[in-house]
Protein backbone atom coordinates (compact mmCIF):
# COMPACT_ATOMS: atom_id res chain seq x y z
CA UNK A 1 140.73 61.30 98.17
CA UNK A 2 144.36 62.04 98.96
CA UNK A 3 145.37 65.54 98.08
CA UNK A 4 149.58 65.80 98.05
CA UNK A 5 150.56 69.25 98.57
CA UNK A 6 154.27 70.19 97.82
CA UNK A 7 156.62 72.56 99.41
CA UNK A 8 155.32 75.41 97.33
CA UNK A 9 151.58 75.26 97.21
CA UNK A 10 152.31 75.01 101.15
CA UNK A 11 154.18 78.04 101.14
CA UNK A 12 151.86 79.82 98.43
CA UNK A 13 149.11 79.02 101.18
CA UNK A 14 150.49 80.33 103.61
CA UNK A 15 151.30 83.30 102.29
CA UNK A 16 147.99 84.10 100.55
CA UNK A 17 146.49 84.70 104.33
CA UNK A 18 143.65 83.63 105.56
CA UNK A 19 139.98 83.63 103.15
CA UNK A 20 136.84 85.82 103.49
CA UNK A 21 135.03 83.15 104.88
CA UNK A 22 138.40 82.45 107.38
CA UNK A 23 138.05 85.50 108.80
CA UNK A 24 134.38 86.28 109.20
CA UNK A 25 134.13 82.51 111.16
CA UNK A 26 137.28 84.13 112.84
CA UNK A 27 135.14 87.24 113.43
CA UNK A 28 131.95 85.65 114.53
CA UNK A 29 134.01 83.57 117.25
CA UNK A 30 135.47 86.50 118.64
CA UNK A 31 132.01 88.33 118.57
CA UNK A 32 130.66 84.64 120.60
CA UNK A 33 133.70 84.52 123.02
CA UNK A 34 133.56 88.07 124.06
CA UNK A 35 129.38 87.87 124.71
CA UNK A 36 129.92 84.22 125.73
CA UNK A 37 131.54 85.82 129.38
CA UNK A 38 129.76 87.73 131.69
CA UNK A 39 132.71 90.20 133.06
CA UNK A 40 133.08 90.92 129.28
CA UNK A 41 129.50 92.01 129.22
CA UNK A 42 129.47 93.50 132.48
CA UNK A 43 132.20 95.96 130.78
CA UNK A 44 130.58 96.80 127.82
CA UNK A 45 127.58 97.36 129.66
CA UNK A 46 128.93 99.41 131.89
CA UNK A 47 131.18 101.56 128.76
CA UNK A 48 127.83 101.97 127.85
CA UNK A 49 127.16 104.51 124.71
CA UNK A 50 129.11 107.41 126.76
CA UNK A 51 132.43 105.70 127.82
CA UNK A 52 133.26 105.60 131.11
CA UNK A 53 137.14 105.60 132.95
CA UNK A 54 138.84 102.66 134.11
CA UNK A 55 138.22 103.94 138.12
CA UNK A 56 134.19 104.22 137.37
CA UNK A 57 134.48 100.77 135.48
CA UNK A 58 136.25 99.06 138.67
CA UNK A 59 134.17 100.62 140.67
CA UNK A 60 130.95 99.91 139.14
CA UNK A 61 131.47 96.08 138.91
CA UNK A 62 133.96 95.83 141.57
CA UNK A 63 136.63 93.34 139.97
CA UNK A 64 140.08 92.34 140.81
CA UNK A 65 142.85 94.90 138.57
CA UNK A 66 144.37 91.96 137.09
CA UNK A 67 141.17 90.42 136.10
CA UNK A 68 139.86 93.64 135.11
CA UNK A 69 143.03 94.12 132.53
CA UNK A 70 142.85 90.64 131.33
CA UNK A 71 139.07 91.29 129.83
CA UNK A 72 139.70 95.54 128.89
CA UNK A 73 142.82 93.47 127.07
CA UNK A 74 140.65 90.81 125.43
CA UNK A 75 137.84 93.85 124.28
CA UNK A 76 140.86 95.84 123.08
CA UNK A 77 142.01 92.85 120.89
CA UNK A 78 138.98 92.08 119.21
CA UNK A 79 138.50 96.18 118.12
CA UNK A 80 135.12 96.27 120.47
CA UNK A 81 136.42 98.81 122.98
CA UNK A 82 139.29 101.79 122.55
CA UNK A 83 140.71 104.32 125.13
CA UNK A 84 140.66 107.98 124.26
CA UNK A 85 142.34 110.08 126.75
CA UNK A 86 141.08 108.46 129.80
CA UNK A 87 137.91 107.32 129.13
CA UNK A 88 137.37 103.75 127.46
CA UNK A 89 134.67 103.74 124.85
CA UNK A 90 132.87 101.71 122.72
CA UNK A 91 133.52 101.15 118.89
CA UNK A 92 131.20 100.26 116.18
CA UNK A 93 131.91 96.82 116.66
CA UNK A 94 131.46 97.12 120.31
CA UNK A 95 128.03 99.09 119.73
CA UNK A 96 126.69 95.80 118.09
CA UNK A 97 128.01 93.74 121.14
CA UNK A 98 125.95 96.19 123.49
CA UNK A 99 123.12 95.64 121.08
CA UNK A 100 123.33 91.82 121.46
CA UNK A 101 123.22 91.70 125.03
C-alpha cells in the first residue's frame, strides 16, 4: 500500500503535534531512560521524599560536577525533579520514579 502525502497534509501533520498515544510512548521512554541509569537513581534516591541541596547530593554519592549537572539536567527535563530555593526536590512524577526503584 503506497500512501502519497502532499505538501499540505504534510504540513497539516506537522502542525497538529504529536498524538495521545505519541506522547505517553514519549512519556514512558523518558520514565525507562531516567530509571534505566544508575546515577539517575542514585539522585532520586538520594532527593528522597524531603529534598536535599546540591552540596548534600554531591556529597552523598560523590560524583564529578559536570556529571552531576548533566543527570540534575536530564531529571529537570523530564519534570521528575525541581529546585525550590536551594533544595532540589522531587515532583509527582519523580515520586513514582522513587516508587519504581
Amino acid at each position: 500500500m503506497n500512501e502519497n502525502i502532499d505538501d499540505d497534509e504534510l504540513d497539516e501533520m506537522i502542525m497538529r503535534g504529536p498524538t495521545m498515544r505519541e506522547k505517553k510512548v514519549s512519556h514512558h521512554d523518558m520514565m525507562f531512560k531516567a530509571l534505566s541509569n544508575p546515577i539517575r537513581r542514585k539522585v532520586i534516591v538520594s532527593i528522597g521524599v524531603f529534598g536535599k541541596s546540591r552540596s548534600e547530593i554531591e556529597e552523598e554519592l560523590n560524583i564529578d560536577k559536570s556529571l552531576f549537572k548533566y543527570h540534575i539536567d536530564f531529571l529537570k527535563e523530564g519534570n521528575y525533579i525541581f529546585l525550590e530555593g536551594d533544595i532540589f526536590r522531587l515532583t509527582d512524577e519523580g515520586l513514582t520514579l522513587l516508587s519504581n526503584i
